[in-house]
Protein backbone atom coordinates (compact mmCIF):
# COMPACT_ATOMS: atom_id res chain seq x y z
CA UNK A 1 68.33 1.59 -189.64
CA UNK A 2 68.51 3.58 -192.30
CA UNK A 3 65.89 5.49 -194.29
CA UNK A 4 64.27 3.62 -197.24
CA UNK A 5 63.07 6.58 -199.54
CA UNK A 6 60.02 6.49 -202.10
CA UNK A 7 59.46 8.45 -205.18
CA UNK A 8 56.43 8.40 -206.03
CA UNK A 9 54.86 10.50 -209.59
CA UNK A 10 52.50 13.28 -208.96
CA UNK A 11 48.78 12.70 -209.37
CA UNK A 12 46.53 9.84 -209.55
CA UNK A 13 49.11 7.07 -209.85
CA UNK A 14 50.70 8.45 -206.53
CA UNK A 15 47.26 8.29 -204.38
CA UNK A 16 46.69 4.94 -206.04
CA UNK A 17 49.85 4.17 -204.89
CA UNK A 18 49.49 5.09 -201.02
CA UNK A 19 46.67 3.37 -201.25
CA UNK A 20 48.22 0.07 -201.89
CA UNK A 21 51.29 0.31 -199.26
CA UNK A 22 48.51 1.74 -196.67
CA UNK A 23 47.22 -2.13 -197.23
CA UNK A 24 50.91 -3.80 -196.58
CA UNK A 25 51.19 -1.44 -193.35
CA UNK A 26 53.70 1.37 -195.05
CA UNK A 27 51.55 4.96 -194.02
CA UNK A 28 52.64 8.79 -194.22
CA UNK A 29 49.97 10.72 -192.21
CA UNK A 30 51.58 13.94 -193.21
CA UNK A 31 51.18 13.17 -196.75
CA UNK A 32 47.04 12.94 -196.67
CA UNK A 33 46.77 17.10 -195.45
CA UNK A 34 45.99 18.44 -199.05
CA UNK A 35 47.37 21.84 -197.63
CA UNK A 36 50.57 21.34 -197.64
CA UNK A 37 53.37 22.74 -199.29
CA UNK A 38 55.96 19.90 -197.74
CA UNK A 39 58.04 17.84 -200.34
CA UNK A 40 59.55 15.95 -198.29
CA UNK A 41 57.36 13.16 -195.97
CA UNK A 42 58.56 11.26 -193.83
CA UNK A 43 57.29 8.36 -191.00
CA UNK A 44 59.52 8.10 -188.57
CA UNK A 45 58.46 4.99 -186.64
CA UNK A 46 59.08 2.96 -190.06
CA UNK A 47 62.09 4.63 -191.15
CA UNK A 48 60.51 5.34 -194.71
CA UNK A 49 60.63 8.66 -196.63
CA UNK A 50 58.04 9.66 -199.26
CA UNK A 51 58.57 12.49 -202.22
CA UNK A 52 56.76 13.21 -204.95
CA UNK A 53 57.74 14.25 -208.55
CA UNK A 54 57.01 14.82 -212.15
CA UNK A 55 56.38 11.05 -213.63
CA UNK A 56 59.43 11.44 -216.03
CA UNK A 57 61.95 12.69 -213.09
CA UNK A 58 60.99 9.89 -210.93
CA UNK A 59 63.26 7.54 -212.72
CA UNK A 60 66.39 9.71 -213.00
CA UNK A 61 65.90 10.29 -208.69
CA UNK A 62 66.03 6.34 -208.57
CA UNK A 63 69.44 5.78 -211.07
CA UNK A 64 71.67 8.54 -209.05
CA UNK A 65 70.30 6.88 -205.16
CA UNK A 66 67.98 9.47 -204.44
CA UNK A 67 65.40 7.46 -204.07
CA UNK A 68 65.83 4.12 -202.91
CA UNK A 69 62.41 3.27 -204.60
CA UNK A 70 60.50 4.86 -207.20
CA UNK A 71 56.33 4.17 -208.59
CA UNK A 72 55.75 4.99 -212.26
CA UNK A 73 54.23 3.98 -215.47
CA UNK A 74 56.21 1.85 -217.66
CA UNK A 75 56.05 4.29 -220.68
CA UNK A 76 58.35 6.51 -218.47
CA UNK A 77 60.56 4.15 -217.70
CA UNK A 78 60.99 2.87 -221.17
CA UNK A 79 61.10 6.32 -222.51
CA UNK A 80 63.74 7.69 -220.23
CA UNK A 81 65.99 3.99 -220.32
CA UNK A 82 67.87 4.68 -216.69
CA UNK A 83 69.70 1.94 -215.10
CA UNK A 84 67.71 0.32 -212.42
CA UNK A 85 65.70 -2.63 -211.45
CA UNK A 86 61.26 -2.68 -212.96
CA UNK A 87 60.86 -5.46 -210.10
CA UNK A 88 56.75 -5.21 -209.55
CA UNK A 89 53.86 -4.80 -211.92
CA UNK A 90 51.52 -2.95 -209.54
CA UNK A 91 48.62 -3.59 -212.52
CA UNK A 92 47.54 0.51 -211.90
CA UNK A 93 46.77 2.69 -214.77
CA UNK A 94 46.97 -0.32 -217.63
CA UNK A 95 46.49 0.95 -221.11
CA UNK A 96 48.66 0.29 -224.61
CA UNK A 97 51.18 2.01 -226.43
CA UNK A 98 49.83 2.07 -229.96
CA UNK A 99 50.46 3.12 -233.68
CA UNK A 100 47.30 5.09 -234.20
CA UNK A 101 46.19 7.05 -237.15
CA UNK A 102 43.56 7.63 -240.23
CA UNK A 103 42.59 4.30 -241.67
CA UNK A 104 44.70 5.79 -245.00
CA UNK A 105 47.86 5.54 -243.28
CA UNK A 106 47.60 1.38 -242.28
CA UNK A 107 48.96 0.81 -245.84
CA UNK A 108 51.53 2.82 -246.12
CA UNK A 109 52.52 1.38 -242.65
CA UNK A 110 52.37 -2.27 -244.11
CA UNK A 111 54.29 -1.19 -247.18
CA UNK A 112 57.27 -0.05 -244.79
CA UNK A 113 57.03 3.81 -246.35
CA UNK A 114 59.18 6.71 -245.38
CA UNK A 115 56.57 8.07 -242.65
CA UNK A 116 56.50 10.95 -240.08
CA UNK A 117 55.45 9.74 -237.13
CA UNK A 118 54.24 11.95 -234.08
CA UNK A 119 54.69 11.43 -230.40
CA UNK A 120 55.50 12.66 -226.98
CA UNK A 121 57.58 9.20 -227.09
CA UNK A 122 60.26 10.21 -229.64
CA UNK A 123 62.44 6.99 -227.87
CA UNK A 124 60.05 4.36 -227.56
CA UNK A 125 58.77 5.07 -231.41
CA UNK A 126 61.96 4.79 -232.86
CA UNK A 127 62.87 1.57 -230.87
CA UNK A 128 59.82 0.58 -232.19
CA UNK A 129 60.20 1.77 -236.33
CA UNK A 130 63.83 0.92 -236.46
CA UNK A 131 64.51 -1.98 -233.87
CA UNK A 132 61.69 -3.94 -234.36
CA UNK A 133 60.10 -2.93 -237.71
CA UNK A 134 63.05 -1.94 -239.46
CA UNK A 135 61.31 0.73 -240.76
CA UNK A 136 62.67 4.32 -241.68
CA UNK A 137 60.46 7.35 -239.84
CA UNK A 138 60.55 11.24 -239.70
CA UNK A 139 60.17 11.63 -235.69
CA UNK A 140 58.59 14.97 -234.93
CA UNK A 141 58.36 15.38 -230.81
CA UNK A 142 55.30 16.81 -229.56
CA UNK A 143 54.45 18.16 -226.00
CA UNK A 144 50.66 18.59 -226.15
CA UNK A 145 47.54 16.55 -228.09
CA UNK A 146 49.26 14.75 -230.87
CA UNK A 147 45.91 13.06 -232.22
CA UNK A 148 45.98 16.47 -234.13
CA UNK A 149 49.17 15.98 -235.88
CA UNK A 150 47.85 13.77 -238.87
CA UNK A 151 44.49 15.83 -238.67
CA UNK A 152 46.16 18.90 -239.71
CA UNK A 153 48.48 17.31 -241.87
CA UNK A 154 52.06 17.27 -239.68
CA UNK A 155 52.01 13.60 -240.13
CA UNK A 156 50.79 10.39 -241.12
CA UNK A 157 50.60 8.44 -237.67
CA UNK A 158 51.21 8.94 -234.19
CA UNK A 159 52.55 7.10 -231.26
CA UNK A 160 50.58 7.44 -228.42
CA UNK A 161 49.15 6.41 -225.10
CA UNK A 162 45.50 4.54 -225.67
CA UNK A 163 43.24 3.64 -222.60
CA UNK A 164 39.59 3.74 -224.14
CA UNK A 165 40.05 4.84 -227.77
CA UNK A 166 37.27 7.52 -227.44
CA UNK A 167 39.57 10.50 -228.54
CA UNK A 168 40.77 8.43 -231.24
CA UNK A 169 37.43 7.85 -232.30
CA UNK A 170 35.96 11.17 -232.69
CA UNK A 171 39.20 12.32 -234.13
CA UNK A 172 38.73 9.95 -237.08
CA UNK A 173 41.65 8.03 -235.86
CA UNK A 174 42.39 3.92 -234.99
CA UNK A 175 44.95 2.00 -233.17
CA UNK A 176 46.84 0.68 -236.23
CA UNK A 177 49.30 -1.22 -234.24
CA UNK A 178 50.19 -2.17 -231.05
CA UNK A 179 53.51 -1.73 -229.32
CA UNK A 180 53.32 -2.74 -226.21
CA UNK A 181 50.98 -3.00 -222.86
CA UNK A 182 51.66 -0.05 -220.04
CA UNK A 183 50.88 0.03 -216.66
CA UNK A 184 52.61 1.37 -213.13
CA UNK A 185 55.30 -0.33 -212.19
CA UNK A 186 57.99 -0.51 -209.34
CA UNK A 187 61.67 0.44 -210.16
CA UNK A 188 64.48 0.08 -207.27
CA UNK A 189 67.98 1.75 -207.44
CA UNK A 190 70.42 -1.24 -208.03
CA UNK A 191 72.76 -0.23 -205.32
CA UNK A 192 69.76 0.07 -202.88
CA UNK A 193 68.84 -3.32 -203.54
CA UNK A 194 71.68 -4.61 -202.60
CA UNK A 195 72.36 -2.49 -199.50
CA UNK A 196 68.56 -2.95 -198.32
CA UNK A 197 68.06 -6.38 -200.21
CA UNK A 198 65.69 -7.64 -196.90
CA UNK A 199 63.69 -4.85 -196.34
CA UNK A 200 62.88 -4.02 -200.06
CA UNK A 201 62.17 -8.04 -200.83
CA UNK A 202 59.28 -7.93 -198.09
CA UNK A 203 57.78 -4.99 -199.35
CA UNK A 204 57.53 -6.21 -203.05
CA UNK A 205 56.33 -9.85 -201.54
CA UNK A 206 53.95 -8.29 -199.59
CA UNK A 207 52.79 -5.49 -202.46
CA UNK A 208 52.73 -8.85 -204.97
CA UNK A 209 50.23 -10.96 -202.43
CA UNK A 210 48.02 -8.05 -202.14
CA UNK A 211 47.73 -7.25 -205.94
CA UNK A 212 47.68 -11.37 -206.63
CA UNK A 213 45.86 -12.47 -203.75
CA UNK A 214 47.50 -14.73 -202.88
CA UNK A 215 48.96 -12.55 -199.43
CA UNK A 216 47.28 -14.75 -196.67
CA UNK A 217 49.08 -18.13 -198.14
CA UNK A 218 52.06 -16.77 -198.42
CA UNK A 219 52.29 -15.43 -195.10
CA UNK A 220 51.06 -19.26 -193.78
CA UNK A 221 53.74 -20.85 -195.95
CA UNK A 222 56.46 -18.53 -194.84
């Protein structure tokens, strides 16, 4: 049997994660010491490897067969568009992708002006402007808090990440629109799902009856 490998992004989403395939009977000891300096897990008994990386790599090590399996949010995976499978909504993390801004700018949004738009999403806000709203934007790429862009003037809106709205808020800022919902999801490697079509269908039937719970019945009805 061969290895089934897991990517898994670095951080909350990743502990989260463990969490949940702990529950279906998938464990890495090695990976709960928080001193060490491994990158590469692996349970041997199962035949299951676990890495983990940067949330926007974790798609790219799924497309090229690295990983076999791969745990991320879904604003990665539509920001980086690989080629693979989103098979399981693991409902972790949920928040929005929204439109946000100054009250001034919903307007000029509904009038279908010539904006600049801000973001850390440059892809998913111009799928969003020009597929969807056929609307013309200036896309200016940011790295770091982009509620400050249309504070200090770079631009009139941003597209950004909301969870609570509290930053918004004491920014002077307000979801505007929304794009779409986020959360983690689970992406597979299409080759991998062919090659390891039984192994990986259990796992995402048994990951879906935990998060639905509906795990019990199914196991009675199988």
């Amino acid at each position: 049997m061969r290895y089934l490998t897991f990517a898994l992004a670095k951080g909350r989403l990743a502990k989260q994660t463990l969490g949940l395939l702990e529950q279906v009977g998938i464990t890495c000891e090695e990976m709960k010491d928080p001193d060490t300096r491994k990158l590469l897990f692996v349970n041997e008994e199962l035949k299951v490897k676990f890495f983990l990386a940067k949330a926007s790599d974790v798609p790219t090590y799924v497309e090229y067969g690295a990983a076999d399996i791969g745990v991320v949010g879904r604003d990665t995976i539509l920001e980086e568009g690989r080629n693979l499978y989103e098979v399981l909504d693991l409902n972790l993390g949920k928040c929005r992708m929204c439109v946000c801004g100054p009250a001034s700018a919903r307007e000029r949004l509904q009038r279908n002006e010539i904006i600049r738009v801000a973001t850390k999403y440059p892809n998913i806000a111009k799928d969003y402007f020009q597929n969807q709203k056929n609307q013309t934007v200036e896309i200016v790429k940011l790295n770091g808090s982009v509620e400050l862009a249309p504070i200090v003037g770079l631009s009139e809106v941003i597209v950004d990440i909301v969870e609570t709205g509290t930053t918004l808020r004491e920014n002077g800022l307000e979801v505007i629109e929304e794009i779409c919902d986020l959360s983690a999801r689970i992406v597979v490697n299409q080759v991998s799902l062919k090659m390891e079509h039984t192994r990986i269908r259990k796992l995402l039937q048994d990951l879906n009856g935990l998060i639905t719970g509906t795990g019990d019945k199914e196991g009675r009805n199988a």
